[in-house]
C-alpha atoms as a PDB file:
ATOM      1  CA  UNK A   1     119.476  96.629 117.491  1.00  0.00           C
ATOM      2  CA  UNK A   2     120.298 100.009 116.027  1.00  0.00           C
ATOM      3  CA  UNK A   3     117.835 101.910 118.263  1.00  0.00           C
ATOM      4  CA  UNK A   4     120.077 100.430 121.421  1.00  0.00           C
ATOM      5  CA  UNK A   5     123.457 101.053 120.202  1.00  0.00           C
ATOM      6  CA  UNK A   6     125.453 104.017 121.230  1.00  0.00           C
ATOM      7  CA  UNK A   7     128.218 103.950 118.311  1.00  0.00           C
ATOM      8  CA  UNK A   8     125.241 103.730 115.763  1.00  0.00           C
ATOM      9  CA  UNK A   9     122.618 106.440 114.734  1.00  0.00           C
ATOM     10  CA  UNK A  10     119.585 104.939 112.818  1.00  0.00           C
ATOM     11  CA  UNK A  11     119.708 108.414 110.510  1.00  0.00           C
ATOM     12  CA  UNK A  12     123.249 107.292 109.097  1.00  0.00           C
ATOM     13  CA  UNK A  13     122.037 104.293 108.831  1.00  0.00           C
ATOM     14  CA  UNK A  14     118.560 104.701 106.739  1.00  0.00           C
ATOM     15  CA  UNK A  15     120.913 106.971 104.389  1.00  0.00           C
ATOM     16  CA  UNK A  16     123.333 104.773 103.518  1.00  0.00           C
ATOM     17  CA  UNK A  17     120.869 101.926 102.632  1.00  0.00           C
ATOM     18  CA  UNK A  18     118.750 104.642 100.459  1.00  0.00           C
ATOM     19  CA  UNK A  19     122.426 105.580  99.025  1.00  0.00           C
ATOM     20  CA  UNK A  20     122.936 101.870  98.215  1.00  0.00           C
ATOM     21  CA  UNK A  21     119.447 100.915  96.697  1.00  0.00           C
ATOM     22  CA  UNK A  22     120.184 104.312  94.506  1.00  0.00           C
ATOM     23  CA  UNK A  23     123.427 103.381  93.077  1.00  0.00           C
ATOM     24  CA  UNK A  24     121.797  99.866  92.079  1.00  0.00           C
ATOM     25  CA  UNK A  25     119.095 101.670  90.268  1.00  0.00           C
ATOM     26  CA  UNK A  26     121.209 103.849  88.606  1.00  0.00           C
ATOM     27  CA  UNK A  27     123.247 101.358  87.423  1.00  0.00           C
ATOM     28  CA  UNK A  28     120.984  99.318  86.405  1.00  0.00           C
ATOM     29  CA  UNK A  29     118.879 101.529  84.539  1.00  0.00           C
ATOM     30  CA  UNK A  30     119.254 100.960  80.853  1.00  0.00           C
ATOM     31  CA  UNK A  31     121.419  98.540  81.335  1.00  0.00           C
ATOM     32  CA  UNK A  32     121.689  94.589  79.754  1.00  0.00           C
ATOM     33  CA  UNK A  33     120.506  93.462  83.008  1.00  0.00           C
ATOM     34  CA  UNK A  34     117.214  91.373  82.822  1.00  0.00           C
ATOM     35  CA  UNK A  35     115.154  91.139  85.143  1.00  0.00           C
ATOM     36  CA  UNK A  36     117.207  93.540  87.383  1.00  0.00           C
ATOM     37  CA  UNK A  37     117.892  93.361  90.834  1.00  0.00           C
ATOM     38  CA  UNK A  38     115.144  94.067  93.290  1.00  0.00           C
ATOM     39  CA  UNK A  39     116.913  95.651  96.443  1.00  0.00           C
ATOM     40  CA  UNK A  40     116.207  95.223  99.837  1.00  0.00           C
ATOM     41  CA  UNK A  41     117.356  94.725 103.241  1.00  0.00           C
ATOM     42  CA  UNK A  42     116.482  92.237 106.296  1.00  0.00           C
ATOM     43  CA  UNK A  43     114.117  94.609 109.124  1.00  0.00           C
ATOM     44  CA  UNK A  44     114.628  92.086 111.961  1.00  0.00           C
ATOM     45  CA  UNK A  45     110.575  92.103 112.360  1.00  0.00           C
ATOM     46  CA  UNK A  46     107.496  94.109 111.661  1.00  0.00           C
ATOM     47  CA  UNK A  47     108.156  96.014 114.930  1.00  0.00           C
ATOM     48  CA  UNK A  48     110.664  98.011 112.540  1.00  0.00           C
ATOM     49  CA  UNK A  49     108.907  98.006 109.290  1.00  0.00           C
ATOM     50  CA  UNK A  50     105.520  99.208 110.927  1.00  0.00           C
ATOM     51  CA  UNK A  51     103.572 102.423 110.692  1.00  0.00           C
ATOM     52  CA  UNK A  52     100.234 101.161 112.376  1.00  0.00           C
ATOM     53  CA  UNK A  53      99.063 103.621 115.004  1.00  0.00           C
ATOM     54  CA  UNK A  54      95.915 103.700 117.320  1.00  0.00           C
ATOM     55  CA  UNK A  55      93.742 105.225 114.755  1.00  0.00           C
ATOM     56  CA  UNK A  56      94.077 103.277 111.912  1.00  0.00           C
ATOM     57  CA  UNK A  57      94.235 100.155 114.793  1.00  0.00           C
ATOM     58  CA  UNK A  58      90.626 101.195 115.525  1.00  0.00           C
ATOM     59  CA  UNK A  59      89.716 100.673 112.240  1.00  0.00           C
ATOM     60  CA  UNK A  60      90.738  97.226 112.132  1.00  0.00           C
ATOM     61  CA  UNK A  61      87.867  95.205 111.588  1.00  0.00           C
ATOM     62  CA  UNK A  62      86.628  92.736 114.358  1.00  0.00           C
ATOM     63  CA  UNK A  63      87.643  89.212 112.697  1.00  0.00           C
ATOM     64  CA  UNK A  64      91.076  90.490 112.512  1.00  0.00           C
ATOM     65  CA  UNK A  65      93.940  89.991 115.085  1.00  0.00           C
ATOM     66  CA  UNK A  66      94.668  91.037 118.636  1.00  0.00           C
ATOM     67  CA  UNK A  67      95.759  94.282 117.870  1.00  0.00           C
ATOM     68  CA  UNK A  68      99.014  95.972 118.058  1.00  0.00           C
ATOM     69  CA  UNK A  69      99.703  98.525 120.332  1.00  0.00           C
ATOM     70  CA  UNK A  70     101.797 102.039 118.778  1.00  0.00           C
ATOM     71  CA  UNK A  71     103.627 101.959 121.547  1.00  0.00           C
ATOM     72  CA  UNK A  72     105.315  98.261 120.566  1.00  0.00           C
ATOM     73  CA  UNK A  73     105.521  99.693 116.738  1.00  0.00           C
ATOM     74  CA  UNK A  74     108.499 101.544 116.398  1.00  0.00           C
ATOM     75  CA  UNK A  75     107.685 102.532 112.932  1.00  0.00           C
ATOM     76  CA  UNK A  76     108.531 102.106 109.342  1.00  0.00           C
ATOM     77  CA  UNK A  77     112.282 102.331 109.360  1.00  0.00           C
ATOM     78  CA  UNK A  78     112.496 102.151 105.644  1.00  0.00           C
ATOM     79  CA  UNK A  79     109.344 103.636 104.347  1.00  0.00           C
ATOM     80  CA  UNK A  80     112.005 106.763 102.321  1.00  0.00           C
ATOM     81  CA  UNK A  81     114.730 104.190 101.647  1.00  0.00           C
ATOM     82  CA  UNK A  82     113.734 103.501  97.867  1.00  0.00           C
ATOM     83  CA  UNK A  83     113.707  99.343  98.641  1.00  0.00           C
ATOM     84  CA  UNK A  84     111.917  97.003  95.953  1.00  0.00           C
ATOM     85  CA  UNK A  85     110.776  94.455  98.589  1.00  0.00           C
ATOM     86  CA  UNK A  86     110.068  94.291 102.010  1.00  0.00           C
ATOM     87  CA  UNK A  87     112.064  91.436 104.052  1.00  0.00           C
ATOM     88  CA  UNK A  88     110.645  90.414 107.144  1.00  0.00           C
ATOM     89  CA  UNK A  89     112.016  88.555 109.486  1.00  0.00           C
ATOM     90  CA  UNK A  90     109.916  86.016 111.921  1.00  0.00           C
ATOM     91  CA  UNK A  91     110.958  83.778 115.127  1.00  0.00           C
ATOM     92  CA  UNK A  92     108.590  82.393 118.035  1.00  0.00           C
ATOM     93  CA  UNK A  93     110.609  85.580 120.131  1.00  0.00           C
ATOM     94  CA  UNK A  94     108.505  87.686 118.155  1.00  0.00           C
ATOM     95  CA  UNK A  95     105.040  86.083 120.254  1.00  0.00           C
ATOM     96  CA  UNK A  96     103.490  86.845 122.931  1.00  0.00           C
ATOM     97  CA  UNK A  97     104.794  84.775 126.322  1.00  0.00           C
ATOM     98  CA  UNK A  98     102.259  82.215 127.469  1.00  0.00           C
ATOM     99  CA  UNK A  99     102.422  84.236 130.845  1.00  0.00           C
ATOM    100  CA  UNK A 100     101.410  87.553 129.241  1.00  0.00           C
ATOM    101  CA  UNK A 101      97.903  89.299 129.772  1.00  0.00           C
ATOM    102  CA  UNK A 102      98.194  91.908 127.264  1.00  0.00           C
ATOM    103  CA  UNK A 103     100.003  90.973 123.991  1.00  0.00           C
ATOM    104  CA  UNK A 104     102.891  93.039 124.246  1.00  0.00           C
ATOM    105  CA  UNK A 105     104.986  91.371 121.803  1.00  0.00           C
ATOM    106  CA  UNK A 106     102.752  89.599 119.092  1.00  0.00           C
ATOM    107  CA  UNK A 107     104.568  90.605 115.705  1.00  0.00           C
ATOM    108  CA  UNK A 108     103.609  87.392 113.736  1.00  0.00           C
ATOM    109  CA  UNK A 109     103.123  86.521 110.078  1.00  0.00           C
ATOM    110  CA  UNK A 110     101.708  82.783 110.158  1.00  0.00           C
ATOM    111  CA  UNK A 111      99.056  83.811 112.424  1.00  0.00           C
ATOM    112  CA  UNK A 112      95.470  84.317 111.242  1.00  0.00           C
ATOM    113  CA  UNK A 113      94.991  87.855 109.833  1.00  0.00           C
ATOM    114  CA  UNK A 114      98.095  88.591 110.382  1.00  0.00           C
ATOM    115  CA  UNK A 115      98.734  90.229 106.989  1.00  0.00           C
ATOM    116  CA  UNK A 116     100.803  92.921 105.752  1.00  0.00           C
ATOM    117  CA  UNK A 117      97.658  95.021 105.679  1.00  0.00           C
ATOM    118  CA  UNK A 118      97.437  94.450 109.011  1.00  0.00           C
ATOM    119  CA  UNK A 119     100.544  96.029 109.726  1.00  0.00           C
ATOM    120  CA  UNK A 120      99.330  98.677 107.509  1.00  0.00           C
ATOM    121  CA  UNK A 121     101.625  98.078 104.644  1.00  0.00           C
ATOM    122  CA  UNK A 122     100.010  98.675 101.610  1.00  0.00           C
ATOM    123  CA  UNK A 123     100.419 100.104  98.053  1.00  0.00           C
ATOM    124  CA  UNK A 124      99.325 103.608  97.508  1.00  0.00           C
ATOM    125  CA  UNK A 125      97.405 104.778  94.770  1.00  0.00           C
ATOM    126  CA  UNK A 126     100.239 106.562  93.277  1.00  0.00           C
ATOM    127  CA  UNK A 127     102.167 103.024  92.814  1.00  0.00           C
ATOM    128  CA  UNK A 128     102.244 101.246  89.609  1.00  0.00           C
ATOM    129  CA  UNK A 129     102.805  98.031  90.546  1.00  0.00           C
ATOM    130  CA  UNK A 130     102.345  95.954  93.939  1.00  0.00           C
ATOM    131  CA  UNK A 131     105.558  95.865  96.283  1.00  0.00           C
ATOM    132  CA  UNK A 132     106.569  92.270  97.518  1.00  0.00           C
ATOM    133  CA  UNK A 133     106.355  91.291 100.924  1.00  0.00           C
ATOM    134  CA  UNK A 134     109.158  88.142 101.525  1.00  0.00           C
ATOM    135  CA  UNK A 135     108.978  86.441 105.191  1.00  0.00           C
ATOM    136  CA  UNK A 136     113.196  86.758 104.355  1.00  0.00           C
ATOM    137  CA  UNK A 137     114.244  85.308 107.168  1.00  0.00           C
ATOM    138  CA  UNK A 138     112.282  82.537 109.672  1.00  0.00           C
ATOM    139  CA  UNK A 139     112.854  79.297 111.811  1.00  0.00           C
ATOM    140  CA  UNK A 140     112.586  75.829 110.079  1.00  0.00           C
ATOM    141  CA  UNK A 141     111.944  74.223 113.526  1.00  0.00           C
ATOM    142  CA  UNK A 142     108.361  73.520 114.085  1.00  0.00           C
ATOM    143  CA  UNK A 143     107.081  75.929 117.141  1.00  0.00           C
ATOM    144  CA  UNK A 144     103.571  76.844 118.553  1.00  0.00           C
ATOM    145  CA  UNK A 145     101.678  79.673 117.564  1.00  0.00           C
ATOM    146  CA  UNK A 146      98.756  80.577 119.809  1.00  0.00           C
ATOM    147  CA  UNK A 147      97.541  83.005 116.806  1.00  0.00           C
ATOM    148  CA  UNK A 148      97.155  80.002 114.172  1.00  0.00           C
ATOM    149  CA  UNK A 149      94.823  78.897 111.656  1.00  0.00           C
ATOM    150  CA  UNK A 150      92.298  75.917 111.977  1.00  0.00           C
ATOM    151  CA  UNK A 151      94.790  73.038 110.772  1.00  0.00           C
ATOM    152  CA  UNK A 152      94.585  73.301 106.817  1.00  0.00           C
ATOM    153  CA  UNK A 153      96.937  70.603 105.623  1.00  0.00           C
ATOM    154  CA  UNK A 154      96.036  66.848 106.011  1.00  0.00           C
ATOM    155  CA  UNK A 155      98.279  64.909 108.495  1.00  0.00           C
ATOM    156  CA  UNK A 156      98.812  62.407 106.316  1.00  0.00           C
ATOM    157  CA  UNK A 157     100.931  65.132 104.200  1.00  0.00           C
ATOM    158  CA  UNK A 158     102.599  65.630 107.508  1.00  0.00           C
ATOM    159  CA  UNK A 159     103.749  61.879 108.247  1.00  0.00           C
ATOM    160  CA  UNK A 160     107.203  62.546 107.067  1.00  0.00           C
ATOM    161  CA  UNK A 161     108.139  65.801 108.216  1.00  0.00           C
ATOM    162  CA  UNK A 162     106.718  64.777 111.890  1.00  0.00           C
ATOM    163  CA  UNK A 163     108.709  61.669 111.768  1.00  0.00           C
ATOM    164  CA  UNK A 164     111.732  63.550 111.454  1.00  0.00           C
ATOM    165  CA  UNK A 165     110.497  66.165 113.451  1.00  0.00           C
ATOM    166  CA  UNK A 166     110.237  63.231 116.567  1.00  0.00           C
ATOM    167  CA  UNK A 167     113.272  62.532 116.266  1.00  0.00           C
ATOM    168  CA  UNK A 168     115.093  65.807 116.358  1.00  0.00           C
ATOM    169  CA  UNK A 169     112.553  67.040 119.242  1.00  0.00           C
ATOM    170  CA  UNK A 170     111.272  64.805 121.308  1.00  0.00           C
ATOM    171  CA  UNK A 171     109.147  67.552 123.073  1.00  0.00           C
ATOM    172  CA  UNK A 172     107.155  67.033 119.859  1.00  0.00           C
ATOM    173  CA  UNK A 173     105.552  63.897 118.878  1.00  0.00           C
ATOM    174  CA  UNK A 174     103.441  63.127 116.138  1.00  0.00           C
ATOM    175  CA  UNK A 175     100.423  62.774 117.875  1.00  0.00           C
ATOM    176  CA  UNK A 176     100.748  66.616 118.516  1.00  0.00           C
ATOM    177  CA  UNK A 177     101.328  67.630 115.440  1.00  0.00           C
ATOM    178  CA  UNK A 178      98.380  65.691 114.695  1.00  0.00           C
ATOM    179  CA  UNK A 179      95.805  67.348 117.589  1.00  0.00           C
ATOM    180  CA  UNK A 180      97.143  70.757 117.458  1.00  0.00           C
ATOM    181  CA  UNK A 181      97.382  72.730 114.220  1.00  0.00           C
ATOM    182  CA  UNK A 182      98.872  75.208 116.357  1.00  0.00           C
ATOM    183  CA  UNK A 183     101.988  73.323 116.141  1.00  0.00           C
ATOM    184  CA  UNK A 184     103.490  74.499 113.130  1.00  0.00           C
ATOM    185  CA  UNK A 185     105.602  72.402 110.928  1.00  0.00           C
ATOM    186  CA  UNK A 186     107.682  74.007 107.696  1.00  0.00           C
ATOM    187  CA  UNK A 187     104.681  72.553 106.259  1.00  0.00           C
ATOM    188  CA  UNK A 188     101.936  74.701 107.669  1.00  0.00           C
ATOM    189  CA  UNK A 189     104.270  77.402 107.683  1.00  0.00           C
ATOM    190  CA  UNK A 190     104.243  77.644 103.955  1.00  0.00           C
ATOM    191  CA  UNK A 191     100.629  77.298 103.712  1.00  0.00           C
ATOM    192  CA  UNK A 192      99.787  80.133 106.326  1.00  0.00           C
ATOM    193  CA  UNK A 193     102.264  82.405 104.932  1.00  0.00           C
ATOM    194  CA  UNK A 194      99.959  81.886 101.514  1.00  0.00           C
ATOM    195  CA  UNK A 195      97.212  82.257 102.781  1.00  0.00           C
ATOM    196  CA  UNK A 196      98.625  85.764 104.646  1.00  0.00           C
ATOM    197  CA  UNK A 197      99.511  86.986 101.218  1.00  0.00           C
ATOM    198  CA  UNK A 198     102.932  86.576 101.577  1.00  0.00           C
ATOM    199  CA  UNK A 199     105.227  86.728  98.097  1.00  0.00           C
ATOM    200  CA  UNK A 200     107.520  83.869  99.603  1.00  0.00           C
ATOM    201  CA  UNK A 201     109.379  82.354 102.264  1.00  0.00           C
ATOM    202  CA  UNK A 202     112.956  81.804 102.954  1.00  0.00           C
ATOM    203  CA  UNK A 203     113.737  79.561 106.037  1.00  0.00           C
ATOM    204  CA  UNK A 204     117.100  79.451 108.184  1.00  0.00           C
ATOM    205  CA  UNK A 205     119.300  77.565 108.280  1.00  0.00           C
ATOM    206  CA  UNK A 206     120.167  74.916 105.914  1.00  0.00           C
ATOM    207  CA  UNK A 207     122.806  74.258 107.813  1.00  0.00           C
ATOM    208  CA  UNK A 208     121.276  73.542 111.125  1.00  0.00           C
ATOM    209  CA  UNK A 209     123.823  74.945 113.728  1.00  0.00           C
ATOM    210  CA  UNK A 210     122.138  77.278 115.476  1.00  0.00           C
ATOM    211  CA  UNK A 211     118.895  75.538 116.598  1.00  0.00           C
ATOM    212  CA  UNK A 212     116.860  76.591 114.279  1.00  0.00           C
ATOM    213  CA  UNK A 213     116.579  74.328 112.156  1.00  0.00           C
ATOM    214  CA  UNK A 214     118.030  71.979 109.406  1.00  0.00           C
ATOM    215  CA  UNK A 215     117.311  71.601 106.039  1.00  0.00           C
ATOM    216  CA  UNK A 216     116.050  68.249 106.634  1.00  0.00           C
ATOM    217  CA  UNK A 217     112.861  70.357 108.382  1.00  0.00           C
ATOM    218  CA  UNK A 218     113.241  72.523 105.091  1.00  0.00           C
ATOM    219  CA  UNK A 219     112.726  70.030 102.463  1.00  0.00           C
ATOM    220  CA  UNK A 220     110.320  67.988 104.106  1.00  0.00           C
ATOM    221  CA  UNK A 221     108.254  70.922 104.678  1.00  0.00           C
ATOM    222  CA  UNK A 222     108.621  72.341 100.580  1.00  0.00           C
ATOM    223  CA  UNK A 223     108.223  68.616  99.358  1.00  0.00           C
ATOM    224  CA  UNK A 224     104.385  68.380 102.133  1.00  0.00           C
ATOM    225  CA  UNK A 225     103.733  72.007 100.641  1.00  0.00           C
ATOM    226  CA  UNK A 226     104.079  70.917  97.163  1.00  0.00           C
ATOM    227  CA  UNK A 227     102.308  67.429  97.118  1.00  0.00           C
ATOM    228  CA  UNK A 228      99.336  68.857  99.239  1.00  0.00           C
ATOM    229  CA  UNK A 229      99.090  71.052  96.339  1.00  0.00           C
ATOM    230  CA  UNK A 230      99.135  68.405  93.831  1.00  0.00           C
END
């Protein structure tokens, strides 16, 4: 990460995305593009893309989250950089460890509460119109989430992407899926990210070469999403 890297300062690089999001604006304004482009760039996690402290932590209410500590929020990286939409990236790295006491790392976005409010990202007054919040970047490979929902989708919805999911894991059988809505499929993870008030989802990768999924996960889990929807 930038913070970690001696040949890179995270000044330089905040002003050269702001420089970049500029020069699309400019040149886009008044032009013959329509809609224009929305600018943004991927922010890893919502360590980065945080400004929660302790004092608006204690005001959290009670229902809401285990909260975050301000000493695991780095902060808002690019709160000045003049982006359209928040990207957010999510992996199971981003939980807590099973062995942890205090939740030291527990940066999730399918996890109950776990909105962008949460993480204190919210539209001011002064803003016209709501800023979109993308999960721009997250496995397709069903993991567990101790933070989860009650299950919400019917396993019957599930039958297909579970199948599939058996046979690419065979850590995971169906009957698990079935028992523990922790478990999340593509599925659920659509469904949760709804019902966090997410703007979308974009999973990796299609391609399925890095372990993180397939885009046999990807369409199962869009085609359950869209029929439990009717």
């Amino acid at each position: 990460m930038i913070e970690n890297d001696p040949f890179m300062n995270l000044h330089v690089v905040q002003e050269f995305t702001k420089k970049v999001a500029q020069t699309f604006h400019n040149k886009q304004h008044g032009s013959f593009l329509s809609p224009p482009s929305l600018i943004t760039t991927g922010s890893a996690s919502w360590k980065w893309s945080s400004d929660k402290t302790d004092e608006n932590i204690s005001n959290q209410l009670s229902k809401q989250p285990p909260p975050l500590s301000s000493s695991n929020v780095v902060g808002d990286w690019w709160k000045d950089c003049e982006l359209d939409f928040y990207s957010i990236h999510f992996y199971p790295w981003m939980l807590p460890k099973e062995e942890e006491t205090e939740l030291e790392n527990n940066f999730d976005v399918y996890g109950k509460g776990f909105t962008p409010s949460f993480y204190h990202y919210y539209n001011t007054e002064e803003e016209d119109e709501k800023r979109l919040i993308f999960i721009g970047e997250t496995i397709s490979k069903p993991f567990y989430d101790p933070n989860s929902f009650d299950i919400l989708v019917p396993y019957s919805h599930q039958k297909e992407e579970s199948d599939q999911l058996k046979e690419e894991d065979h850590q995971i059988s169906r009957s698990t899926v079935e028992e523990d809505g922790r478990w999340l499929t593509t599925c659920l993870m659509l469904e949760y990210a709804l019902k966090n008030e997410y703007d979308g989802v974009f999973f990796w990768s299609d391609m399925g070469k890095d372990g993180a999924g397939s885009w046999v996960n990807i369409k199962h889990g869009i085609e359950c999403f869209l029929d439990t929807r009717g």
